[in-house]
C-alpha atoms as a PDB file:
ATOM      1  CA  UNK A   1      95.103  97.020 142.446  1.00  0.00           C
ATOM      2  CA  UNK A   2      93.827  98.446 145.474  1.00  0.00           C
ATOM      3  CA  UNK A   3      91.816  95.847 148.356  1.00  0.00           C
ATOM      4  CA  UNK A   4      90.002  97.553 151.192  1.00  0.00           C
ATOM      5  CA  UNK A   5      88.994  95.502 154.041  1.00  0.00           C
ATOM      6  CA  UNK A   6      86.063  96.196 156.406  1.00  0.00           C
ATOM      7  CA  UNK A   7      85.027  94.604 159.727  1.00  0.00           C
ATOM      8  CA  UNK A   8      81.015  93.937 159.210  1.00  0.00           C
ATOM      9  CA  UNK A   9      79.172  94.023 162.945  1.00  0.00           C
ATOM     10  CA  UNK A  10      75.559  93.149 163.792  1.00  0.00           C
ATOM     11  CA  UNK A  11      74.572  94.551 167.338  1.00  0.00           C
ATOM     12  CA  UNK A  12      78.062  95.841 168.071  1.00  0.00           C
ATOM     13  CA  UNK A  13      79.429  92.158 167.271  1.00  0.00           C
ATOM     14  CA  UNK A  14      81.709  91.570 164.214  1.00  0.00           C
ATOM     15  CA  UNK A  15      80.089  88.612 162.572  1.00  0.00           C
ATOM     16  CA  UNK A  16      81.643  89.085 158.945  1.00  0.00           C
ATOM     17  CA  UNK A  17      83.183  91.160 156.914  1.00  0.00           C
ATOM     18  CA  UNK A  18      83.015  93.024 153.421  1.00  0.00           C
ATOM     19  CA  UNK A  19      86.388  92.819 151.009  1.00  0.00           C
ATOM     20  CA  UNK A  20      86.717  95.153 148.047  1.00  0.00           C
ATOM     21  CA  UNK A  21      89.057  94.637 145.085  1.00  0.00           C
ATOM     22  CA  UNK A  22      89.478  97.728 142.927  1.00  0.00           C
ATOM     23  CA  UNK A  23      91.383  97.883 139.547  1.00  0.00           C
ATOM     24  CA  UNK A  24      91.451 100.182 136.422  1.00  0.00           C
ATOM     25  CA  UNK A  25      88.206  98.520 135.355  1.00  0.00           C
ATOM     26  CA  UNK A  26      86.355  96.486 137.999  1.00  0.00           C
ATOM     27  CA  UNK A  27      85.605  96.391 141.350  1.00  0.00           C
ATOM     28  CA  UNK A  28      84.750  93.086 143.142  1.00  0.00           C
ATOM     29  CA  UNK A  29      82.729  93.425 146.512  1.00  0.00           C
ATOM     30  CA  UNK A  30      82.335  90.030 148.771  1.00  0.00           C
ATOM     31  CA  UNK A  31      80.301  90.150 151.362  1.00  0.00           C
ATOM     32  CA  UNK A  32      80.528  87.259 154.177  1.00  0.00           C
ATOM     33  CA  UNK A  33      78.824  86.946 157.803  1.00  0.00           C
ATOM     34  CA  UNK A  34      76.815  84.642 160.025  1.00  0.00           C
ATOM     35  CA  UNK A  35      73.638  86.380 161.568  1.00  0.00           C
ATOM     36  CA  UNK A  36      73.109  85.746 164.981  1.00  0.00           C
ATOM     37  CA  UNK A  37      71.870  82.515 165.472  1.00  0.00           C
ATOM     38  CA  UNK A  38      70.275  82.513 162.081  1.00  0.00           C
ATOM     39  CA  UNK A  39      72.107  82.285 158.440  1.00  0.00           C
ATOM     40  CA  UNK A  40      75.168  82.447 156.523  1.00  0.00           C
ATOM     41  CA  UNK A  41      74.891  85.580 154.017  1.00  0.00           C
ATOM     42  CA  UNK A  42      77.315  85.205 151.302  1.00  0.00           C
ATOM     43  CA  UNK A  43      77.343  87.730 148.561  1.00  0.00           C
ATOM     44  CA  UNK A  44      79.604  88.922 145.657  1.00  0.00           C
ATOM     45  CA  UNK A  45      79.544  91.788 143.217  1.00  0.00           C
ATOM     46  CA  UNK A  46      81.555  92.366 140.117  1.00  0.00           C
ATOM     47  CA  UNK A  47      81.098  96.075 138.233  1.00  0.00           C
ATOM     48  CA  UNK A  48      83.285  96.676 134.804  1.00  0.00           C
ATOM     49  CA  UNK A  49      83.686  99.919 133.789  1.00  0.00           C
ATOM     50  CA  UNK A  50      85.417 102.421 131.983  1.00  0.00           C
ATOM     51  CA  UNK A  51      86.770 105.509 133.980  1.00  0.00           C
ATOM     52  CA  UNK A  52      84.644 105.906 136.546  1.00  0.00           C
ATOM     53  CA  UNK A  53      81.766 104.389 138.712  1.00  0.00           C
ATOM     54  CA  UNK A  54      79.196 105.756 136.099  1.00  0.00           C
ATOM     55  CA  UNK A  55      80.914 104.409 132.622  1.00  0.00           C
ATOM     56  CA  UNK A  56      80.082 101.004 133.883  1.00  0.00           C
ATOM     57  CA  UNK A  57      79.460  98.452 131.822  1.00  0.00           C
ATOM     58  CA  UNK A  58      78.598  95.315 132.782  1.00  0.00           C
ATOM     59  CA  UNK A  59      77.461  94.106 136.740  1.00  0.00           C
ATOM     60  CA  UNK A  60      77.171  90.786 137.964  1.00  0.00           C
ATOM     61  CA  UNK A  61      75.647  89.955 141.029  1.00  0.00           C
ATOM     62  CA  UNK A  62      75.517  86.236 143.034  1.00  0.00           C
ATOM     63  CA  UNK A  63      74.043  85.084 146.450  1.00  0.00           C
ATOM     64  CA  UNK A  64      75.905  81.876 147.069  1.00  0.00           C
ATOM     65  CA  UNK A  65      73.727  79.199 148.460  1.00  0.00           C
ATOM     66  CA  UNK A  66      70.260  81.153 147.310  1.00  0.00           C
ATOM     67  CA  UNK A  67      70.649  79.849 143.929  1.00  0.00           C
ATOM     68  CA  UNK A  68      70.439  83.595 142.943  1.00  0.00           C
ATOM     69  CA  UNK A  69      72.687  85.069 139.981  1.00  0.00           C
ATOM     70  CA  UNK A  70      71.882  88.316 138.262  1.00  0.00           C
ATOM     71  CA  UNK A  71      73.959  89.192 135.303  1.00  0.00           C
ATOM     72  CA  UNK A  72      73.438  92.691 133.434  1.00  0.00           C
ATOM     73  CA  UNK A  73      74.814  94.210 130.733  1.00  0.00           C
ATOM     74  CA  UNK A  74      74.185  98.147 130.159  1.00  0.00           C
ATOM     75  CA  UNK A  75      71.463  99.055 127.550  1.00  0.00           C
ATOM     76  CA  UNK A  76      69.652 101.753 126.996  1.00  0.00           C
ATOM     77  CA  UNK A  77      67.531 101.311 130.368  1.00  0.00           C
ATOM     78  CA  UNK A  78      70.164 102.874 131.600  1.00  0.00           C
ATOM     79  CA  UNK A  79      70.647 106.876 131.926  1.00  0.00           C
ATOM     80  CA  UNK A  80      74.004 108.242 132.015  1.00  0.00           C
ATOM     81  CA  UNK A  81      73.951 108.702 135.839  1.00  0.00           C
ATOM     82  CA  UNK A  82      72.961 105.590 136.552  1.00  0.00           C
ATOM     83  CA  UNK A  83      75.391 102.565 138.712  1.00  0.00           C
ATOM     84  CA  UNK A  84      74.691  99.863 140.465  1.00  0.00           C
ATOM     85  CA  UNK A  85      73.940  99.868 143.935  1.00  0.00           C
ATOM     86  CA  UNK A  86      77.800  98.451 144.846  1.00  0.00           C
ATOM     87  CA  UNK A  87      79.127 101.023 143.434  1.00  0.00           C
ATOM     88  CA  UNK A  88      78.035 103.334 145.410  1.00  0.00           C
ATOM     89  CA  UNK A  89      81.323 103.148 147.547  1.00  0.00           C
ATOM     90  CA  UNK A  90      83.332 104.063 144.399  1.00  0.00           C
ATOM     91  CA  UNK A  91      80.842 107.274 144.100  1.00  0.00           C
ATOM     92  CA  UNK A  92      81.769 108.496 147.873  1.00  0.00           C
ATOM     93  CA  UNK A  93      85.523 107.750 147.403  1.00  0.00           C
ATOM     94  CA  UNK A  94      85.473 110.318 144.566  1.00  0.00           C
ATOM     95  CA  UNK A  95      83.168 112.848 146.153  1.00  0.00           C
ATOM     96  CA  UNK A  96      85.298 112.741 149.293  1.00  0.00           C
ATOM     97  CA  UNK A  97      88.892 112.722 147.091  1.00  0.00           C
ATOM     98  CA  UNK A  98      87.136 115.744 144.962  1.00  0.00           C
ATOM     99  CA  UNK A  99      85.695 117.925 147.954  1.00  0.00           C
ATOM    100  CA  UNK A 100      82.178 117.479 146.175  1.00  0.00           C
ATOM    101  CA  UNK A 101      79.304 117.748 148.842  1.00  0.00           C
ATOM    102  CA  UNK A 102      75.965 116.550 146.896  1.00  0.00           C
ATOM    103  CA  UNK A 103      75.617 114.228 143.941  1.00  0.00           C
ATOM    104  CA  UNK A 104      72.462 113.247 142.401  1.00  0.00           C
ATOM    105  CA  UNK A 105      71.991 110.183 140.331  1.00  0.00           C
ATOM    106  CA  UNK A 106      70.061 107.210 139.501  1.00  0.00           C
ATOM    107  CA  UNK A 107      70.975 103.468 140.883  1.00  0.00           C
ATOM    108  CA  UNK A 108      69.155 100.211 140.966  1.00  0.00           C
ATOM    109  CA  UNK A 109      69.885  97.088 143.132  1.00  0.00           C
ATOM    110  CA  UNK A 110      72.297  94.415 141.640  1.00  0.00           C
ATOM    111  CA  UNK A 111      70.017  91.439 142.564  1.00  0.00           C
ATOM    112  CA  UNK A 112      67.067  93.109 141.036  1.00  0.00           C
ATOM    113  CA  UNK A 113      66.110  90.800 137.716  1.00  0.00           C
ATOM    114  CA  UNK A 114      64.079  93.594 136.317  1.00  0.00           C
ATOM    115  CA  UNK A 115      66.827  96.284 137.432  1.00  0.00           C
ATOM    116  CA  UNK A 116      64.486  99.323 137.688  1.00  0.00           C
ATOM    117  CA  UNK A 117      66.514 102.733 138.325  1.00  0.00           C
ATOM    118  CA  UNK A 118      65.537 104.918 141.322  1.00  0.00           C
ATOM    119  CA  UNK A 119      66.396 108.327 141.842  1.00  0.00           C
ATOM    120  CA  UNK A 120      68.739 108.586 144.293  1.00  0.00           C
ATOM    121  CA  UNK A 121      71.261 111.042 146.176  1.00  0.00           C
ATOM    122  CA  UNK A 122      74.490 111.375 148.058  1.00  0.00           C
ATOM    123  CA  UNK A 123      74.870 114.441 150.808  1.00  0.00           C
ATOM    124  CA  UNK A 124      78.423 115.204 152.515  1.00  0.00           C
ATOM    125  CA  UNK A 125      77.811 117.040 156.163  1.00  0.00           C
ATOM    126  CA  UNK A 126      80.739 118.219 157.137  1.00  0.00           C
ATOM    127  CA  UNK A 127      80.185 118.578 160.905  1.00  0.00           C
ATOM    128  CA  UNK A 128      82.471 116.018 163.185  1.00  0.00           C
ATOM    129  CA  UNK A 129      80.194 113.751 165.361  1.00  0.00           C
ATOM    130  CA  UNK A 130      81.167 109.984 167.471  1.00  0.00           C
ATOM    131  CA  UNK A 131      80.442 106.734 166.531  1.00  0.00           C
ATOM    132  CA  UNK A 132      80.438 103.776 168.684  1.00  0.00           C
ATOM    133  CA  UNK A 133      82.942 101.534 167.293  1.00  0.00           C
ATOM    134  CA  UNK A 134      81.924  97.828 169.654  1.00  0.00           C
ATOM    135  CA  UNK A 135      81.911 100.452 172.777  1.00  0.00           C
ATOM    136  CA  UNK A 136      84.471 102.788 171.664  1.00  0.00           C
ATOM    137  CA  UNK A 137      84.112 106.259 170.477  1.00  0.00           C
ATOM    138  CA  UNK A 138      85.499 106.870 167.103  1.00  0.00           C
ATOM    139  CA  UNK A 139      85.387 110.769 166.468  1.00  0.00           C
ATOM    140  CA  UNK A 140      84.737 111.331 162.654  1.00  0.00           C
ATOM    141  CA  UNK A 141      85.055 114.809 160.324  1.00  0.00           C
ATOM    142  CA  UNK A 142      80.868 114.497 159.267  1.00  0.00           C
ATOM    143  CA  UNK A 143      78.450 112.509 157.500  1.00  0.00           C
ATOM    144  CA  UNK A 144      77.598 111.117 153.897  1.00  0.00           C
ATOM    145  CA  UNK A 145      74.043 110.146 153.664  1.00  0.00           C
ATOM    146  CA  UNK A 146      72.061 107.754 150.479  1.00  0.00           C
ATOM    147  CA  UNK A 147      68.544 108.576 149.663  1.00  0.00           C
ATOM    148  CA  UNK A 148      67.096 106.533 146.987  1.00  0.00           C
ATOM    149  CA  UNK A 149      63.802 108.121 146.399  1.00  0.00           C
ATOM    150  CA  UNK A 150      64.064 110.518 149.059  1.00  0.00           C
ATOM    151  CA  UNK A 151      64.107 107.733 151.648  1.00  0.00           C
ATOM    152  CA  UNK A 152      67.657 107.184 153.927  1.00  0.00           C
ATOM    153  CA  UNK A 153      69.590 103.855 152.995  1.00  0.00           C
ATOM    154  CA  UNK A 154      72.663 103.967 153.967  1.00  0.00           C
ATOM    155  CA  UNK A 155      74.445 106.427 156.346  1.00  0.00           C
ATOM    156  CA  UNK A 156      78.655 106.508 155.997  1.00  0.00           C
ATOM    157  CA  UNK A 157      80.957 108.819 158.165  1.00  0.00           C
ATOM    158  CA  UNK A 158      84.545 109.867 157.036  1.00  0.00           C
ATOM    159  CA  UNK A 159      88.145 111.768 158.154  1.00  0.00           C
ATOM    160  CA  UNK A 160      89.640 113.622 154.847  1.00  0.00           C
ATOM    161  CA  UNK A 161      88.848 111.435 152.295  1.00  0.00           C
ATOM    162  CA  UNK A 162      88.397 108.143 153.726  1.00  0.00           C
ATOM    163  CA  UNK A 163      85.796 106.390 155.691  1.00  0.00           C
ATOM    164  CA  UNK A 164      85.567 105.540 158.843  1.00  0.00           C
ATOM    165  CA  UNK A 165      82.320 103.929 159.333  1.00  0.00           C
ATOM    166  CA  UNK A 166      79.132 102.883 157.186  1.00  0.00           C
ATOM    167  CA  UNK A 167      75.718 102.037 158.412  1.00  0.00           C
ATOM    168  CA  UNK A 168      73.549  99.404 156.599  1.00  0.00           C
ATOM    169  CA  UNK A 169      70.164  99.916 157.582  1.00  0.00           C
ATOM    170  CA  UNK A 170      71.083  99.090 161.405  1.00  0.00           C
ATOM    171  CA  UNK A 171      74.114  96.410 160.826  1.00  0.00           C
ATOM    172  CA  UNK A 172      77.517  98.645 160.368  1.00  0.00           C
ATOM    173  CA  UNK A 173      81.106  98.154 159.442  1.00  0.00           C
ATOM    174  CA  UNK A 174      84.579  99.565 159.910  1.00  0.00           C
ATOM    175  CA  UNK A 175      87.431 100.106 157.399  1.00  0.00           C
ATOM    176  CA  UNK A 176      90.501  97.894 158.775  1.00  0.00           C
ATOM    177  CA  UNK A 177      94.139  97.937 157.790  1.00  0.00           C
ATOM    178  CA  UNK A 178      94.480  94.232 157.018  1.00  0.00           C
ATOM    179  CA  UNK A 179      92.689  91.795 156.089  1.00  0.00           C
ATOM    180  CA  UNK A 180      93.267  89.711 159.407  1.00  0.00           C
ATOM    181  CA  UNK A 181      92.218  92.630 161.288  1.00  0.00           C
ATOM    182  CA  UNK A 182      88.906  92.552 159.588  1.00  0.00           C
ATOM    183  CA  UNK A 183      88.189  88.887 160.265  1.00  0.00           C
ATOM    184  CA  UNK A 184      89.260  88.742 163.931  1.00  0.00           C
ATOM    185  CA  UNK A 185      87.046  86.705 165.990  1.00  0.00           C
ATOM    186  CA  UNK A 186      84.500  85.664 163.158  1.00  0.00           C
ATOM    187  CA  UNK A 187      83.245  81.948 162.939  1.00  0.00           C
ATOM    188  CA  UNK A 188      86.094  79.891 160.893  1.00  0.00           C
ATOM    189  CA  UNK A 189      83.563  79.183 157.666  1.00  0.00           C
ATOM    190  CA  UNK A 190      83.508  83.219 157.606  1.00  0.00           C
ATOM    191  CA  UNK A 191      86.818  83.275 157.673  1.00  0.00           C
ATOM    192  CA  UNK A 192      88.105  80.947 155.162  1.00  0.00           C
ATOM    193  CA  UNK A 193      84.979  82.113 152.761  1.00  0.00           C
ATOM    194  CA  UNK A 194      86.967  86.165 153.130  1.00  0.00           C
ATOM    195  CA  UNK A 195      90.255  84.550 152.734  1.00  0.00           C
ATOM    196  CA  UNK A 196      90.001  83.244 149.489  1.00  0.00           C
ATOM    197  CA  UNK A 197      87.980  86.743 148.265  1.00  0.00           C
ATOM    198  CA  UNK A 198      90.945  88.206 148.808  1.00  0.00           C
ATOM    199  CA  UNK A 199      93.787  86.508 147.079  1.00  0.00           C
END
């Protein structure tokens, strides 16, 4: 079992955070934070699959207080390079672990009823820029970029084969070594929502 733990900031503030649980055959993503004077976002994921990222079977998908669950099992809709938008972070970790610099594939978003594949890809650029970390530099190795039909989602930067930083269309978040690391100075219903995602 392998948890990963990431600081989730909005404007250079950490207002949530994002917990992973990885086994042999799922991965559970939790996503918790307050926007800025606005609402509490509370989402989960839950992928099964065999092997790998793209011998999923089965993804669930719930927003907690929207009343929204999305439950889908894999049919023939479903190409053989095709995952669910949440696992894209188990696609990067195996393109950075196996050196491989482009992947192309097709992924459609969890919460999506209809769950329509998109064409999408993955590009490694392996030339070492700075992120701001809250007002720090963080010096990374390059750059992993997601088009889904040839428009830029989601922007990620990594050292050897693990990440250092991911951007979410403008809100980013930071890999931390704990779990109380990643929750520092959140609001305490953030907190306690993370804390039970990861035990």
């Amino acid at each position: 079992m392998l948890f990963s733990f990431e600081s989730f900031h909005i404007d250079g503030v950490p207002v949530g955070a994002i917990v992973r649980e990885l086994s042999d055959r799922t991965l559970t993503t939790v996503t918790c934070f307050q926007v800025p004077g606005g609402a509490l976002v509370h989402n989960e994921s839950h992928i099964e699959f065999d092997q790998d990222a793209f011998g999923w079977t089965s993804s669930s998908y719930v927003e907690h207080g929207e009343d929204v669950r999305v439950d889908i099992a894999r049919d023939n809709r479903f190409a053989r390079d095709c995952v669910p938008s949440y696992a894209e972070w188990m696609v990067i970790r195996r393109m950075l672990i196996d050196g491989q610099a482009h992947q192309s594939f097709t992924t459609f978003d969890d919460g999506d009823f209809e769950a329509h594949p998109q064409a999408a890809e993955l590009s490694i650029s392996s030339r070492p820029e700075t992120v701001d970390k809250s007002g720090s530099p963080l010096p990374t190795a390059g750059r992993i970029v997601l088009k889904v039909n040839g428009e830029v989602r989601n922007r990620h930067w990594f050292v050897g084969t693990s990440l250092v930083a991911s951007d979410w269309n403008g809100a980013r978040s930071y890999p931390e070594t704990t779990l109380a690391h990643s929750l520092t100075g959140l609001d305490s219903t953030v907190r306690a929502i993370l804390r039970r995602a990861s035990v």
